[in-house]
N, C-alpha and C. Protein backbone atom coordinates (compact mmCIF):
# COMPACT_ATOMS: atom_id res chain seq x y z
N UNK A 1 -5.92 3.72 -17.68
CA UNK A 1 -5.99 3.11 -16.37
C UNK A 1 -5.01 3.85 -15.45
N UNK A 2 -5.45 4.16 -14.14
CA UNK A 2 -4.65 4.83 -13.67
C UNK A 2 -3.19 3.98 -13.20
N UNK A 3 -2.51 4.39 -12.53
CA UNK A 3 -1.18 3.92 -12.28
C UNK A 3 -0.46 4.14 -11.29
N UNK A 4 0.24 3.46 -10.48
CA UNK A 4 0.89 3.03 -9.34
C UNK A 4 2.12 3.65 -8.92
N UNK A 5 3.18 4.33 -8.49
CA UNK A 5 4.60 4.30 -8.07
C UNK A 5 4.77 3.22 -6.79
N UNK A 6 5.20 2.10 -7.29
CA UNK A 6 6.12 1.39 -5.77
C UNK A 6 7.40 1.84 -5.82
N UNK A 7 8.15 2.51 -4.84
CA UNK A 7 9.14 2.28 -4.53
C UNK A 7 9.53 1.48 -3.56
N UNK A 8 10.61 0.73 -4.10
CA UNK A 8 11.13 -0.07 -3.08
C UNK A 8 12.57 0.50 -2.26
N UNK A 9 12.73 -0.59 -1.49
CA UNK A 9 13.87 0.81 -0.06
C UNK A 9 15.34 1.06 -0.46
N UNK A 10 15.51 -0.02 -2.01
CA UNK A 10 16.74 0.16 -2.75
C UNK A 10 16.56 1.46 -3.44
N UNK A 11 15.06 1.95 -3.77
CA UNK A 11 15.06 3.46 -4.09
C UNK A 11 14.79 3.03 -5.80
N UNK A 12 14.48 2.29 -6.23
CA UNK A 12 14.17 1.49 -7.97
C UNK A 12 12.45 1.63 -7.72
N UNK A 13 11.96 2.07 -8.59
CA UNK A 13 10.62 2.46 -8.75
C UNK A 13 10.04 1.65 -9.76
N UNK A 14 8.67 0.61 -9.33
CA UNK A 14 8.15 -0.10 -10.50
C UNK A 14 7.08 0.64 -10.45
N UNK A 15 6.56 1.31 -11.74
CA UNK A 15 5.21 1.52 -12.11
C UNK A 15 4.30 1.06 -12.47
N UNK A 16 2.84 1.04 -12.26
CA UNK A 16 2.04 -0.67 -12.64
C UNK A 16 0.91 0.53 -12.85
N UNK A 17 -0.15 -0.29 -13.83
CA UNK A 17 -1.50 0.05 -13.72
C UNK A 17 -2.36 -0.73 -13.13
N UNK A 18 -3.09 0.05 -12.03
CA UNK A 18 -4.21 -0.78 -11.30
C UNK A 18 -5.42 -0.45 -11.64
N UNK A 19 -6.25 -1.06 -12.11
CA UNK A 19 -7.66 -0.92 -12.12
C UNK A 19 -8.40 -0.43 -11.28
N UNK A 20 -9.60 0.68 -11.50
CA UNK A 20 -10.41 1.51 -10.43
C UNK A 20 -10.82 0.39 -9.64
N UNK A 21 -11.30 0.60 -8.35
CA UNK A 21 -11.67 -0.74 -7.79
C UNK A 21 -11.11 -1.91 -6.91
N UNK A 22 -9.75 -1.76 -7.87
CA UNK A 22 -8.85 -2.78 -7.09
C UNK A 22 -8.02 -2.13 -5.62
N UNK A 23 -7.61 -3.00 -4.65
CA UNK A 23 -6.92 -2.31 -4.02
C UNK A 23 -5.32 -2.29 -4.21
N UNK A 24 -4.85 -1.51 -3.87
CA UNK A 24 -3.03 -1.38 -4.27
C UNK A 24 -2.75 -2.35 -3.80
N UNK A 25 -2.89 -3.07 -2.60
CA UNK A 25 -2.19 -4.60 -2.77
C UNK A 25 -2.61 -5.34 -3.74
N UNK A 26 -3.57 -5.30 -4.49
CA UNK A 26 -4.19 -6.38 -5.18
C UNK A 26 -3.01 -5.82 -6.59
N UNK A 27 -3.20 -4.11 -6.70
CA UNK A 27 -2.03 -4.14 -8.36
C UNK A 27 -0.61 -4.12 -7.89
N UNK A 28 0.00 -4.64 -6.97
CA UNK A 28 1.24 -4.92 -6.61
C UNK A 28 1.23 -6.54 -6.16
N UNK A 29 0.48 -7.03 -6.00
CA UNK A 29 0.76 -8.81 -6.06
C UNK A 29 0.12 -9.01 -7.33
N UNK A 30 -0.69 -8.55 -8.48
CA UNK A 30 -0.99 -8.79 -9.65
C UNK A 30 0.38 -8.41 -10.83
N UNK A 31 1.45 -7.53 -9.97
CA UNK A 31 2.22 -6.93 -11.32
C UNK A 31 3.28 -7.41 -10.34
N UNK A 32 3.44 -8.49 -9.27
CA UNK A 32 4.89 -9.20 -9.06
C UNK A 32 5.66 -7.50 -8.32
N UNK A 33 4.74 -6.47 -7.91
CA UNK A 33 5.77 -5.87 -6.48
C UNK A 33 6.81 -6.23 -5.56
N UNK A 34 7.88 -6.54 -5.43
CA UNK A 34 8.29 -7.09 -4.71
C UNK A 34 8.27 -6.47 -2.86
N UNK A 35 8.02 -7.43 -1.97
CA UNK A 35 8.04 -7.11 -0.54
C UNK A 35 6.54 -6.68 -0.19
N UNK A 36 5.59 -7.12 -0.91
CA UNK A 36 4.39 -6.82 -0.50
C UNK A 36 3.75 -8.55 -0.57
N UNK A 37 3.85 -8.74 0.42
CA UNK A 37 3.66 -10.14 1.47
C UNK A 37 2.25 -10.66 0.97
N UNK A 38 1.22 -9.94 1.67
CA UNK A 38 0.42 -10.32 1.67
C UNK A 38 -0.71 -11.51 1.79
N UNK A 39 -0.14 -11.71 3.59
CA UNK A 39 -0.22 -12.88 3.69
C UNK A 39 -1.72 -13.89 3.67
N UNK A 40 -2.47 -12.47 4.19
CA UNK A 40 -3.56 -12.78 4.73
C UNK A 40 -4.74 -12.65 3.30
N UNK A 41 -4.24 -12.38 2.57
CA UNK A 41 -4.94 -11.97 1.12
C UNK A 41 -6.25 -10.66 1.23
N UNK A 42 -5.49 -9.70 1.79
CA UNK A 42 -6.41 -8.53 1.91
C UNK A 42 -7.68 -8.44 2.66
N UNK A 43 -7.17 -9.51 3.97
CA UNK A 43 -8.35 -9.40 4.93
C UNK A 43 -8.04 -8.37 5.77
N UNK A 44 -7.21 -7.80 5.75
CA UNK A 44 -6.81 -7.05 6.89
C UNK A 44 -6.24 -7.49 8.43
N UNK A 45 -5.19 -8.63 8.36
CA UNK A 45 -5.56 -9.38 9.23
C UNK A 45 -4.01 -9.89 9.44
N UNK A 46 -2.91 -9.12 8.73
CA UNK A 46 -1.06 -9.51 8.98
C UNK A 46 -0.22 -8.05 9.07
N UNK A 47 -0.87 -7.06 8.21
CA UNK A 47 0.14 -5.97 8.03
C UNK A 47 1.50 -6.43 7.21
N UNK A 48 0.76 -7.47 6.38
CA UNK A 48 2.56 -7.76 5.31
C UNK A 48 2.08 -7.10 4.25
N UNK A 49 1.17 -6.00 4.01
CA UNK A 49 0.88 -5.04 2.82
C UNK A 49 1.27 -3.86 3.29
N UNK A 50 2.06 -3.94 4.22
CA UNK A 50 2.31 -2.01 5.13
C UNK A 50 3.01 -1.70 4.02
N UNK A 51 3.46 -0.26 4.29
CA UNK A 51 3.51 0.63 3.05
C UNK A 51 3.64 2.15 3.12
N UNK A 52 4.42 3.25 2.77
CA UNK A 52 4.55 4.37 3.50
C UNK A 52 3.85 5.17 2.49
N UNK A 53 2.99 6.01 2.56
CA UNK A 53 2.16 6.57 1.33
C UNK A 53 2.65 7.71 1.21
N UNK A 54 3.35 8.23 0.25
CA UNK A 54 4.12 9.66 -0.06
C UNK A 54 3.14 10.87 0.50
N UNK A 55 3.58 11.47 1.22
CA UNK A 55 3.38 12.55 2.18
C UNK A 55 2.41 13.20 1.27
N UNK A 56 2.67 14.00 -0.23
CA UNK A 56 2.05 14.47 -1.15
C UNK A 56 0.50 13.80 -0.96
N UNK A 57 0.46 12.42 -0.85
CA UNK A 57 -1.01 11.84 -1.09
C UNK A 57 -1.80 11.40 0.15
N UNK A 58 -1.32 12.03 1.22
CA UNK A 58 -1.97 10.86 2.18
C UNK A 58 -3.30 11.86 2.72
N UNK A 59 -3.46 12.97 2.44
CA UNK A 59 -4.86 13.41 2.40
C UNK A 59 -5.60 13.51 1.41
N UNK A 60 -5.05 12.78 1.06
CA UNK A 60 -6.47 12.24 -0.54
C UNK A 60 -6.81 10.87 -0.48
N UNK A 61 -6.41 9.93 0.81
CA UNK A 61 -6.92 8.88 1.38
C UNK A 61 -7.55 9.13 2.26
N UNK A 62 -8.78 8.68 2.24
CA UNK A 62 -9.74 8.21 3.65
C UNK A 62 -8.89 7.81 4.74
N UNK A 63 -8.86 8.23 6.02
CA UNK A 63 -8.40 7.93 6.89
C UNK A 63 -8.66 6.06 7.64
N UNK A 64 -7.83 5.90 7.93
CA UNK A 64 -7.55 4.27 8.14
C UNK A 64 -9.02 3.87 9.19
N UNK A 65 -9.79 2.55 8.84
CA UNK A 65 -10.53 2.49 10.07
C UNK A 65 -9.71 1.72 11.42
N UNK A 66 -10.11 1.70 12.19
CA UNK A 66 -9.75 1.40 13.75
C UNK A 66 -9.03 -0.25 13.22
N UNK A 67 -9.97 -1.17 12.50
CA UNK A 67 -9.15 -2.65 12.37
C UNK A 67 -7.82 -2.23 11.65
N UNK A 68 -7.65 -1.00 10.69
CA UNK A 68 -6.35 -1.20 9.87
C UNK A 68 -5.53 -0.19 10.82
N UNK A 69 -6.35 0.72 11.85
CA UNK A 69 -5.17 0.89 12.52
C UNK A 69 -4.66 0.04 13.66
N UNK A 70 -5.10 -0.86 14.50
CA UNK A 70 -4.50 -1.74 15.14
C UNK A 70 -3.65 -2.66 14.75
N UNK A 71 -3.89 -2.65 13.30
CA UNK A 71 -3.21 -3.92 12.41
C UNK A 71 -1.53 -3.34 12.05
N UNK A 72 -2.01 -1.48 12.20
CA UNK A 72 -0.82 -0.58 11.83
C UNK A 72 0.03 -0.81 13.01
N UNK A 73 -0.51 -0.57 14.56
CA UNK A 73 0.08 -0.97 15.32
C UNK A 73 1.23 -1.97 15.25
N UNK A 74 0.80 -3.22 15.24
CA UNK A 74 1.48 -4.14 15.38
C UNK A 74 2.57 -4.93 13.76
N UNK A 75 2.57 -3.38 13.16
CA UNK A 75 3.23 -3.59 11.50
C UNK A 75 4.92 -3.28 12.40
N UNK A 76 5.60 -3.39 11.55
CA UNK A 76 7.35 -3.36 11.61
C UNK A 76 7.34 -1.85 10.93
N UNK A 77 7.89 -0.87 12.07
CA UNK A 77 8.40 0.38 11.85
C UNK A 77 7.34 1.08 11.18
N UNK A 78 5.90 1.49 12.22
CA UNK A 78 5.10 2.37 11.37
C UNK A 78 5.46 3.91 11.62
N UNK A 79 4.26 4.59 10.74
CA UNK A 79 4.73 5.74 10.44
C UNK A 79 3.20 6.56 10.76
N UNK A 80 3.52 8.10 10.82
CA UNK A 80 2.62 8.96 10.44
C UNK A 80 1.62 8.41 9.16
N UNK A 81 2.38 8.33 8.37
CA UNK A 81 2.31 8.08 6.80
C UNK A 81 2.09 6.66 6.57
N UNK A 82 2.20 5.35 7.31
CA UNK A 82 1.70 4.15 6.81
C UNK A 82 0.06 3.78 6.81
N UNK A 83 0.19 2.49 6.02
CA UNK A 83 -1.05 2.11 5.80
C UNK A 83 -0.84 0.70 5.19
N UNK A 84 -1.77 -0.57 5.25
CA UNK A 84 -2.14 -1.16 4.69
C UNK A 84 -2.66 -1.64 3.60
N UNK A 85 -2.14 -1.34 2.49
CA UNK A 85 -2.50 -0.96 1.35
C UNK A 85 -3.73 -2.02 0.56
N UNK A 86 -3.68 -2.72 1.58
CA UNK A 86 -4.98 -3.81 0.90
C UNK A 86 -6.06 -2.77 1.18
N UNK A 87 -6.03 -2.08 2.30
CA UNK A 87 -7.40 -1.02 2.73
C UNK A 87 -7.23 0.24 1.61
N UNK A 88 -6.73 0.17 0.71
CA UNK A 88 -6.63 1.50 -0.19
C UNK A 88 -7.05 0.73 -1.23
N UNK A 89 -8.27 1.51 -1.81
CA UNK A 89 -8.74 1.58 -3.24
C UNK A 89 -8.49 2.16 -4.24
N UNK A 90 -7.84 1.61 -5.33
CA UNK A 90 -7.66 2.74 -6.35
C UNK A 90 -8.94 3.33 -7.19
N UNK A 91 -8.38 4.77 -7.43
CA UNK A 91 -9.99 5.74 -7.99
C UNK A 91 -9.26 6.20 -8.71
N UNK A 92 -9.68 6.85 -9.79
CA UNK A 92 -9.12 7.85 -10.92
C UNK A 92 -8.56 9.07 -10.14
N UNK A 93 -9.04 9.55 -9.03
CA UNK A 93 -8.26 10.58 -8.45
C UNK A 93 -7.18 10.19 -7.75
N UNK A 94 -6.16 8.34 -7.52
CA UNK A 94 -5.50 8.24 -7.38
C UNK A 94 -4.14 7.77 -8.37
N UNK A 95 -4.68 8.22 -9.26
CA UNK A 95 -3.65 8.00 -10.68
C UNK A 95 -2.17 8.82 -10.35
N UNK A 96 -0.98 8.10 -10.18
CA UNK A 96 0.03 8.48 -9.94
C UNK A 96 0.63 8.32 -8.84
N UNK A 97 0.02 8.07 -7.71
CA UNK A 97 0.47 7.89 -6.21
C UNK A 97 1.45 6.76 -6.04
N UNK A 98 1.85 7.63 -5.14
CA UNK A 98 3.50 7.49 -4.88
C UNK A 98 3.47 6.57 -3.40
N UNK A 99 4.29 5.28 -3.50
CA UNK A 99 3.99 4.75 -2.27
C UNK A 99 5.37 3.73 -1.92
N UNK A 100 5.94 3.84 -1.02
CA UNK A 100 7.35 3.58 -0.52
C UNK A 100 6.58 1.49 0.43
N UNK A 101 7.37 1.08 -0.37
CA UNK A 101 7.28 -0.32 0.16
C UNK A 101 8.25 -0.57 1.74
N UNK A 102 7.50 -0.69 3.02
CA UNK A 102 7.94 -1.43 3.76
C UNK A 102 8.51 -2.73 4.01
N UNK A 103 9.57 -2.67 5.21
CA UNK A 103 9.79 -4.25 5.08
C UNK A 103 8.94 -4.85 5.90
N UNK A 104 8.57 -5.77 5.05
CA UNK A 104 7.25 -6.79 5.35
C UNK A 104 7.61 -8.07 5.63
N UNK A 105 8.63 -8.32 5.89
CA UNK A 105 9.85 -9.92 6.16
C UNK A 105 9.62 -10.05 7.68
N UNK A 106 8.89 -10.16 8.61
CA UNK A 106 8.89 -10.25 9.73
C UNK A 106 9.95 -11.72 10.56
């Protein structure tokens, strides 16, 4: 099963396996991530799943649609590099990705 890097902003890295299919918010509120909110339960619809996607991977994601970028808009301290991680699917070609937890404490 492929597998996850959260880092969190203390810089402590939990590794999780997420199932193809699932989205990274779903294997970071399934494996107890800490700071991934998720309020709205992956409707796309709070930005408490923001998330900085390691520079290395962020062109091997589909680019954000227009609802997850407005949603990026109005996230706490976005980035080049953020995303909503409920809108990211994990695939076998994302086995290993590296992804820096925002603060999501609004």
């Amino acid at each position: 099963m492929p597998k996850v890097n959260y880092v969190q902003s203390d810089g402590d890295t939990q590794v999780v396996e997420v199932p193809v299919g699932y989205s990274l918010m779903e294997g970071a509120i399934d494996n107890g991530v800490s700071g991934i909110v998720a309020e709205c339960g992956g409707a796309c619809a709070c930005a408490t799943c923001h998330a900085y996607i390691d520079p290395a991977w962020v062109d091997k994601l589909e680019a954000p649609e227009d609802m997850e970028q407005g949603m990026l808009e109005a996230a706490k301290d976005p980035k080049s590099n953020s995303r909503l991680i409920c809108q990211v699917e994990m695939t076998e070609d994302l086995d290993g990705i590296t992804l820096t937890v925002a603060d999501n404490n609004f």
